[in-house]
PDB file of N, CA and C in Angstrom:
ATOM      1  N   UNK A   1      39.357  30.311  57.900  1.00  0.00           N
ATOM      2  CA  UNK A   1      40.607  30.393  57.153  1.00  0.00           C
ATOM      3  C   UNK A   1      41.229  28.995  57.051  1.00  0.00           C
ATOM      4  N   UNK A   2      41.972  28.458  55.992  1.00  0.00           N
ATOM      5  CA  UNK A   2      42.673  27.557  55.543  1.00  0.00           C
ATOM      6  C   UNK A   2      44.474  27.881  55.878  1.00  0.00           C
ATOM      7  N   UNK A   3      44.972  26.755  56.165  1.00  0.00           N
ATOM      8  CA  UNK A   3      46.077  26.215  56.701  1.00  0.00           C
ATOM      9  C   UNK A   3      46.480  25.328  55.676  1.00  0.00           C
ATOM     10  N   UNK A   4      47.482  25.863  54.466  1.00  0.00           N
ATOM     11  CA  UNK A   4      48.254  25.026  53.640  1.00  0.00           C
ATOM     12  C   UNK A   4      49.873  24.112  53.957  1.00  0.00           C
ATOM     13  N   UNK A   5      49.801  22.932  54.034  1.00  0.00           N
ATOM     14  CA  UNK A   5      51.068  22.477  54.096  1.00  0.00           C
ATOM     15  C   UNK A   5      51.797  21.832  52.909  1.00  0.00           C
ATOM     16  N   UNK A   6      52.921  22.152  52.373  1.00  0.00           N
ATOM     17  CA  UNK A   6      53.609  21.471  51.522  1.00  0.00           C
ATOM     18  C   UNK A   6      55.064  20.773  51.881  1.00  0.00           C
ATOM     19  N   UNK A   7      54.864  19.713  52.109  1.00  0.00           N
ATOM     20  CA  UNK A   7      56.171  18.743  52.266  1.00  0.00           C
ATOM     21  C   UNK A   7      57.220  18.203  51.331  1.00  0.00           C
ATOM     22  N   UNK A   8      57.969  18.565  51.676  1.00  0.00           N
ATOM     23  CA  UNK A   8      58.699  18.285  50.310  1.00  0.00           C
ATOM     24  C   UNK A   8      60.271  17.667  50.334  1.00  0.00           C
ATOM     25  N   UNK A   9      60.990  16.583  49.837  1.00  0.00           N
ATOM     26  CA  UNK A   9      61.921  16.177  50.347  1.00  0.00           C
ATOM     27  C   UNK A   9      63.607  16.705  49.766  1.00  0.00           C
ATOM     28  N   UNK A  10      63.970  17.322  50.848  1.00  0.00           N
ATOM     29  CA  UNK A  10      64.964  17.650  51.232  1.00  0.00           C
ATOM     30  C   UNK A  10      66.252  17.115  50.223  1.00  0.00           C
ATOM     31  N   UNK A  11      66.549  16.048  50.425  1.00  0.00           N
ATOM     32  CA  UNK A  11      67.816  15.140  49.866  1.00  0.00           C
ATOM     33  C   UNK A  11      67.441  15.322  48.539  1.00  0.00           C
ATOM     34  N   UNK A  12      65.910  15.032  47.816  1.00  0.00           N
ATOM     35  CA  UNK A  12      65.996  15.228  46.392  1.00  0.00           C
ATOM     36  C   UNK A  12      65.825  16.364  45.684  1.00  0.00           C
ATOM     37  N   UNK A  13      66.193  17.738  46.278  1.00  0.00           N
ATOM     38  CA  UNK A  13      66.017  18.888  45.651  1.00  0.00           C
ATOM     39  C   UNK A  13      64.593  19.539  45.660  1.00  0.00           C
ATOM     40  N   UNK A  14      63.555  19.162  46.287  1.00  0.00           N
ATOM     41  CA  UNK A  14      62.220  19.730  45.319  1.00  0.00           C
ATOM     42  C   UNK A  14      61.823  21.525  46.170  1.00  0.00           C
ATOM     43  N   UNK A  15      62.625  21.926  46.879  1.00  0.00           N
ATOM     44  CA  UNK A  15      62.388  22.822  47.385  1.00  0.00           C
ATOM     45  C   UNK A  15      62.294  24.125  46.094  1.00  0.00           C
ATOM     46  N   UNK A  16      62.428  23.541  45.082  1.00  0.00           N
ATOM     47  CA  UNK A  16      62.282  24.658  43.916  1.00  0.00           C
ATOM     48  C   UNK A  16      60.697  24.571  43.439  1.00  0.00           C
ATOM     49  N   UNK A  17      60.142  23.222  43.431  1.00  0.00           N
ATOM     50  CA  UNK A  17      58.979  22.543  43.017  1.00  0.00           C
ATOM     51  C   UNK A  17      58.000  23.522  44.024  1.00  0.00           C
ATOM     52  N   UNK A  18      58.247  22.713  45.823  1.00  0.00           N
ATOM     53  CA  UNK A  18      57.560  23.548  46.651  1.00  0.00           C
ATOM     54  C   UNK A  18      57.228  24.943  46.418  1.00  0.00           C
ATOM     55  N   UNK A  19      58.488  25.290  46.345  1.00  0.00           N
ATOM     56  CA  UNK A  19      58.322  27.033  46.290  1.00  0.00           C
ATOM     57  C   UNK A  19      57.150  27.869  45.221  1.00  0.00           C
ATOM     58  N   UNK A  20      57.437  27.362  44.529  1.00  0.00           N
ATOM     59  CA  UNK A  20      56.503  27.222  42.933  1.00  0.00           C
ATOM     60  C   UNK A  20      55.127  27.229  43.504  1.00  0.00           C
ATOM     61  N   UNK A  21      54.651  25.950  44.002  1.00  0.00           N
ATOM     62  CA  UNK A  21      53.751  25.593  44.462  1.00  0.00           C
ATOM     63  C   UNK A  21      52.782  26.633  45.602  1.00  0.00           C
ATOM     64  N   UNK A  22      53.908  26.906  46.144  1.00  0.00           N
ATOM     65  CA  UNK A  22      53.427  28.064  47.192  1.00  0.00           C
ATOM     66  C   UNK A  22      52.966  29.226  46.994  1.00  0.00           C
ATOM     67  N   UNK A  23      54.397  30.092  45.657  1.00  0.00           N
ATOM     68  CA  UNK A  23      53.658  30.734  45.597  1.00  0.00           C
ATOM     69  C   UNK A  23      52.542  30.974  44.599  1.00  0.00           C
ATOM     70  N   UNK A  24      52.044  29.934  43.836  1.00  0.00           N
ATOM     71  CA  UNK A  24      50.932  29.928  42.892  1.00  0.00           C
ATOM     72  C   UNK A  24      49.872  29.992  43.479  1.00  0.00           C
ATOM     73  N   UNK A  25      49.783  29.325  45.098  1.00  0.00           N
ATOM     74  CA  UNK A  25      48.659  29.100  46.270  1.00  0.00           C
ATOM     75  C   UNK A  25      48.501  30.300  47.029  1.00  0.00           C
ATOM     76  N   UNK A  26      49.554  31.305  47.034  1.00  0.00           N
ATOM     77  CA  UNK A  26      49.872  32.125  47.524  1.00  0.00           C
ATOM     78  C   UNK A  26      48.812  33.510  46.516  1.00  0.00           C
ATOM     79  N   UNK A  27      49.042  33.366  44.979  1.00  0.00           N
ATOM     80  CA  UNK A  27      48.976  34.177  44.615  1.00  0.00           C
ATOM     81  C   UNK A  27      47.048  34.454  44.124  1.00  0.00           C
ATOM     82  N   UNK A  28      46.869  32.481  43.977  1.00  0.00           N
ATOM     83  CA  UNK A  28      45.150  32.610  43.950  1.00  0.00           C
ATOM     84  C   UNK A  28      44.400  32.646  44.733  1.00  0.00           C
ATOM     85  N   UNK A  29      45.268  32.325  46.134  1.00  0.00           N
ATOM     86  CA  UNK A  29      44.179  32.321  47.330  1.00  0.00           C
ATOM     87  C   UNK A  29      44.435  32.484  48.488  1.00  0.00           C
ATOM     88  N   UNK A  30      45.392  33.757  49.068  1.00  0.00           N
ATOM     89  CA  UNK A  30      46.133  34.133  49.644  1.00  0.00           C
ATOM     90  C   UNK A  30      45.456  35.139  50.380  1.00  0.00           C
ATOM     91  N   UNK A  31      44.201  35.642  50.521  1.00  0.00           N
ATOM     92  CA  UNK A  31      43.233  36.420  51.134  1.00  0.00           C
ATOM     93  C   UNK A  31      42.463  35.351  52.132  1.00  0.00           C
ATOM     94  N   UNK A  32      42.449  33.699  51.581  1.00  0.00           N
ATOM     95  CA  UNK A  32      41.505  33.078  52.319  1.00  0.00           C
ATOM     96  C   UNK A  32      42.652  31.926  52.896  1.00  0.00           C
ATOM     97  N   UNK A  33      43.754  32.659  53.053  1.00  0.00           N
ATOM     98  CA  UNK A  33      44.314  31.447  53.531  1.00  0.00           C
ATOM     99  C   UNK A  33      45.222  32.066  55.010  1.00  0.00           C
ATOM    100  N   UNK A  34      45.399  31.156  56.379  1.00  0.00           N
ATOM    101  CA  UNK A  34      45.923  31.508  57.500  1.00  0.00           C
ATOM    102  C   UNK A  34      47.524  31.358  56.950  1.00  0.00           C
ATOM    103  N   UNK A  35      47.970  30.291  56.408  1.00  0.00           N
ATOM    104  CA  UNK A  35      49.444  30.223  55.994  1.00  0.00           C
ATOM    105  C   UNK A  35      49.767  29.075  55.200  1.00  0.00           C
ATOM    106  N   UNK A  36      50.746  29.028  54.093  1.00  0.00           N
ATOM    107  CA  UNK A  36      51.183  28.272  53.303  1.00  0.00           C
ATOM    108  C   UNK A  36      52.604  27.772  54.239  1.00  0.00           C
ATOM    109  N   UNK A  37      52.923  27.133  54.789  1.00  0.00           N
ATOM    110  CA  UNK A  37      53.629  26.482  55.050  1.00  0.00           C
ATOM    111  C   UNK A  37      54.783  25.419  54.430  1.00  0.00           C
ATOM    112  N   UNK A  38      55.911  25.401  54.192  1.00  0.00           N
ATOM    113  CA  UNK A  38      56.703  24.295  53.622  1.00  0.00           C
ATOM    114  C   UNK A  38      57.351  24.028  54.811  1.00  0.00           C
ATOM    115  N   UNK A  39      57.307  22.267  55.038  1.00  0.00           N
ATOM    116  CA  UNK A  39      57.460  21.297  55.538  1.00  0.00           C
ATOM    117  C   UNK A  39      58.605  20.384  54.715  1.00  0.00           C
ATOM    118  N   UNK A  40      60.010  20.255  56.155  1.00  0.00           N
ATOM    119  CA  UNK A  40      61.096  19.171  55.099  1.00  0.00           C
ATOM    120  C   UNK A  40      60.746  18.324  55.260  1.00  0.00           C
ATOM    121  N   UNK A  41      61.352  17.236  54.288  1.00  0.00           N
ATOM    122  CA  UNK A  41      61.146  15.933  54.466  1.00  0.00           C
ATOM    123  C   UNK A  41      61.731  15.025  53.834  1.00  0.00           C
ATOM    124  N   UNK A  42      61.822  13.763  53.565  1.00  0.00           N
ATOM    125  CA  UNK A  42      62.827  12.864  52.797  1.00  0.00           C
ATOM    126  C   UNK A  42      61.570  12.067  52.070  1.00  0.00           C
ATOM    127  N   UNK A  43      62.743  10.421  51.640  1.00  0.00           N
ATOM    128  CA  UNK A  43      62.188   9.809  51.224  1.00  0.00           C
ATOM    129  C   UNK A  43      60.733  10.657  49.338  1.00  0.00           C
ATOM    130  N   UNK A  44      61.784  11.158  49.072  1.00  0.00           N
ATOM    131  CA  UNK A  44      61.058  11.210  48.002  1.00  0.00           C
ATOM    132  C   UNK A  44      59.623  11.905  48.129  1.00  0.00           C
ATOM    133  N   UNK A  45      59.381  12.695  49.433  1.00  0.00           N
ATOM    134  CA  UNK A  45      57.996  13.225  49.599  1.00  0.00           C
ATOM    135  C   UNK A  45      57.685  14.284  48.663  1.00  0.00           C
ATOM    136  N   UNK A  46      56.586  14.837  48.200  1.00  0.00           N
ATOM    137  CA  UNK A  46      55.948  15.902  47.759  1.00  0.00           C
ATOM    138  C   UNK A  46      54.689  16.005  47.919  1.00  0.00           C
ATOM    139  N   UNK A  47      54.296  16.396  48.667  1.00  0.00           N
ATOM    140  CA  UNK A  47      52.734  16.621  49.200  1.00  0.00           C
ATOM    141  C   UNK A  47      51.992  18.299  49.148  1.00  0.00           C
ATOM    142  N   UNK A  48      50.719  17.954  49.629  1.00  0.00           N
ATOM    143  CA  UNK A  48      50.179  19.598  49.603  1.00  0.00           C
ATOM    144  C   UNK A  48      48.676  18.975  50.487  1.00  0.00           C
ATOM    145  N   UNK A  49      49.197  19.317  51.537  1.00  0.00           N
ATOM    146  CA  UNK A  49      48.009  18.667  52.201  1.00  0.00           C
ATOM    147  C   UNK A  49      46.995  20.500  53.050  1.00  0.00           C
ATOM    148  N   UNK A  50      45.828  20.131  52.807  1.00  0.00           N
ATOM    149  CA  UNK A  50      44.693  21.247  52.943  1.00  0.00           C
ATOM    150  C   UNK A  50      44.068  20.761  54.315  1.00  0.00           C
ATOM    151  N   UNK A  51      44.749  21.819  55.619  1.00  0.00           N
ATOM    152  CA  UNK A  51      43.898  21.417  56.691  1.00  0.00           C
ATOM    153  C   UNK A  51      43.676  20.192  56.846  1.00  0.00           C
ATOM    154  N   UNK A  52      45.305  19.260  57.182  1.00  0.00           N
ATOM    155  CA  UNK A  52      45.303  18.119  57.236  1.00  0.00           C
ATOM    156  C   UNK A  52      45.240  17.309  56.807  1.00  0.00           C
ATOM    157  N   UNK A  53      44.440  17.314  55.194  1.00  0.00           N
ATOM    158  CA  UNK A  53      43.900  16.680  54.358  1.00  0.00           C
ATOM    159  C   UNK A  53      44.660  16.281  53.239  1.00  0.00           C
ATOM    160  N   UNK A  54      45.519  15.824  52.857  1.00  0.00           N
ATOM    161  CA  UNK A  54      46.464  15.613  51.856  1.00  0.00           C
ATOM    162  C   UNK A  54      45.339  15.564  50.106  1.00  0.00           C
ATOM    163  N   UNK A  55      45.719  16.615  49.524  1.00  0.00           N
ATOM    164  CA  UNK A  55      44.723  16.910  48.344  1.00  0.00           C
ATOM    165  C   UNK A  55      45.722  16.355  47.043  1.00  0.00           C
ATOM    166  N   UNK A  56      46.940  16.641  47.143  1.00  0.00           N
ATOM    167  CA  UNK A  56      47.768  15.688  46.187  1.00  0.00           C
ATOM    168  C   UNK A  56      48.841  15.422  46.810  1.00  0.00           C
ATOM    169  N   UNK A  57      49.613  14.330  46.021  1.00  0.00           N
ATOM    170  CA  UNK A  57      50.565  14.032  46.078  1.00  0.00           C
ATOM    171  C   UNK A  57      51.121  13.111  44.651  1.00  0.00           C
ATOM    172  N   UNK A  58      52.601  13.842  44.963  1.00  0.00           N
ATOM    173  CA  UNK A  58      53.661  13.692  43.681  1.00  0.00           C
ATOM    174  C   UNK A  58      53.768  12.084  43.719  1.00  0.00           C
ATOM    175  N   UNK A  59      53.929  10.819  43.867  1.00  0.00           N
ATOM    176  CA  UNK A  59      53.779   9.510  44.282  1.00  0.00           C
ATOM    177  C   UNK A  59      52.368   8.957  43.438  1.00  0.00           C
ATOM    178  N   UNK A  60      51.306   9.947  43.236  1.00  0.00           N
ATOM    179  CA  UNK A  60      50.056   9.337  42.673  1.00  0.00           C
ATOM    180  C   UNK A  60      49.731  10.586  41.291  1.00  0.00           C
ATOM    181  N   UNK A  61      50.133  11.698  41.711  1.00  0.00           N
ATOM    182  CA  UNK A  61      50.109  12.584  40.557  1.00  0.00           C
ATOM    183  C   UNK A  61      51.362  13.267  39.471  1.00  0.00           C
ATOM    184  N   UNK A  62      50.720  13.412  38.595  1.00  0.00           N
ATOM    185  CA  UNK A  62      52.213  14.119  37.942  1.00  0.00           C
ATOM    186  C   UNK A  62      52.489  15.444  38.455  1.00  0.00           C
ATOM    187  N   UNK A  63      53.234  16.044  38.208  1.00  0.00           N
ATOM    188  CA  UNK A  63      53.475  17.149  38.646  1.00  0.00           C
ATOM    189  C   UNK A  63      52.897  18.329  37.774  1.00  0.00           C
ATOM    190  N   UNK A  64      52.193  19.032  38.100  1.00  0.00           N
ATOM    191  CA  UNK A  64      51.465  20.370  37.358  1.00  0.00           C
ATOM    192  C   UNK A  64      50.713  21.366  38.406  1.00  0.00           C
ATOM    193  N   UNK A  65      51.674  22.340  38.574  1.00  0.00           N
ATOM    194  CA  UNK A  65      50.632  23.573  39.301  1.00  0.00           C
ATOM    195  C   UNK A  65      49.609  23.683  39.074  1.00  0.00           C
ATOM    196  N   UNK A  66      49.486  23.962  38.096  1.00  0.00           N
ATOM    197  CA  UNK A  66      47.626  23.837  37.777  1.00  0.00           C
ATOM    198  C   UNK A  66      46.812  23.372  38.052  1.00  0.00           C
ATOM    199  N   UNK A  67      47.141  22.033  37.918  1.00  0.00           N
ATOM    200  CA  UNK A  67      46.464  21.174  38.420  1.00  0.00           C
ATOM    201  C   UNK A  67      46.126  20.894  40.189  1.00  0.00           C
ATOM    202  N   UNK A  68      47.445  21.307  40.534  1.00  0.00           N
ATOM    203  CA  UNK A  68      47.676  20.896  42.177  1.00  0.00           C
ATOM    204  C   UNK A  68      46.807  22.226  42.672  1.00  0.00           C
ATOM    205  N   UNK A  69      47.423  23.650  42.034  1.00  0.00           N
ATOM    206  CA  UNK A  69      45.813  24.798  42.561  1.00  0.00           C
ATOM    207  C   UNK A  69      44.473  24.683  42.275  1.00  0.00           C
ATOM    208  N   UNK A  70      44.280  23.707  40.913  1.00  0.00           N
ATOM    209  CA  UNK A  70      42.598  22.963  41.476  1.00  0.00           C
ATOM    210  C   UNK A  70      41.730  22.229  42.035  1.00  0.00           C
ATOM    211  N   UNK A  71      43.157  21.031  42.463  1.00  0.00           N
ATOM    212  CA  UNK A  71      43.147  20.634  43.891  1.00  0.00           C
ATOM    213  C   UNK A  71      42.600  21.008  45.055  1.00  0.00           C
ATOM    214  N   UNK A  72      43.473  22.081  45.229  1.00  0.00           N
ATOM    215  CA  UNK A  72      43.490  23.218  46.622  1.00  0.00           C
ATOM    216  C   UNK A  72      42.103  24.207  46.705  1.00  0.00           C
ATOM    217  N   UNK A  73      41.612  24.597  45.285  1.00  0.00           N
ATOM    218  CA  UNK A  73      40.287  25.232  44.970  1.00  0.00           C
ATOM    219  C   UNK A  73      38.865  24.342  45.523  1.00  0.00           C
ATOM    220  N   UNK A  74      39.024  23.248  45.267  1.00  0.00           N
ATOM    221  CA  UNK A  74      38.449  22.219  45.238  1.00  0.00           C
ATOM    222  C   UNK A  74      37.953  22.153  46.777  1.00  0.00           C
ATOM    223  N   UNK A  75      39.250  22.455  47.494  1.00  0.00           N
ATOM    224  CA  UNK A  75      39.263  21.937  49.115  1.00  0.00           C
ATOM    225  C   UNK A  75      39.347  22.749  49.973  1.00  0.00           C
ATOM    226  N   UNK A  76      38.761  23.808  49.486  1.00  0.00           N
ATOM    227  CA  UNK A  76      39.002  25.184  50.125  1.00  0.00           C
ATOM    228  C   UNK A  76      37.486  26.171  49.836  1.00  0.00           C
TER     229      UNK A  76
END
């Protein structure tokens, strides 16, 4: 089983982004996964790291679910 973390920073609102994120991860792969997790954080973070593994991040990618759950497909 897989262990999803999403970090996401606090001060700039993205806990709407996260949530999104979660549950899209939630909804394609939520049989093979131990837990989706959201993680606070500052400094402008948005991450989605797979069993430690940071698979994107908002800093190098644009922002698109889609994209970030083929990420997660990818690494899973």
């Amino acid at each position: 089983m897989v262990t999803i973390e999403i970090e996401y920073c606090v001060p700039c609102g993205f806990l709407d982004r996260a949530s999104d994120i979660q549950h899209a991860l939630l909804r394609q792969f939520g049989d093979r996964l131990d837990r989706v997790a959201l993680v606070t954080g500052d400094h402008g973070v948005l991450t989605v790291a797979v069993d430690g593994e940071i698979v994107w991040d908002k800093s190098e990618d644009g922002y698109d679910v889609d994209a970030i759950t083929r990420r997660v497909r990818e690494s899973i």
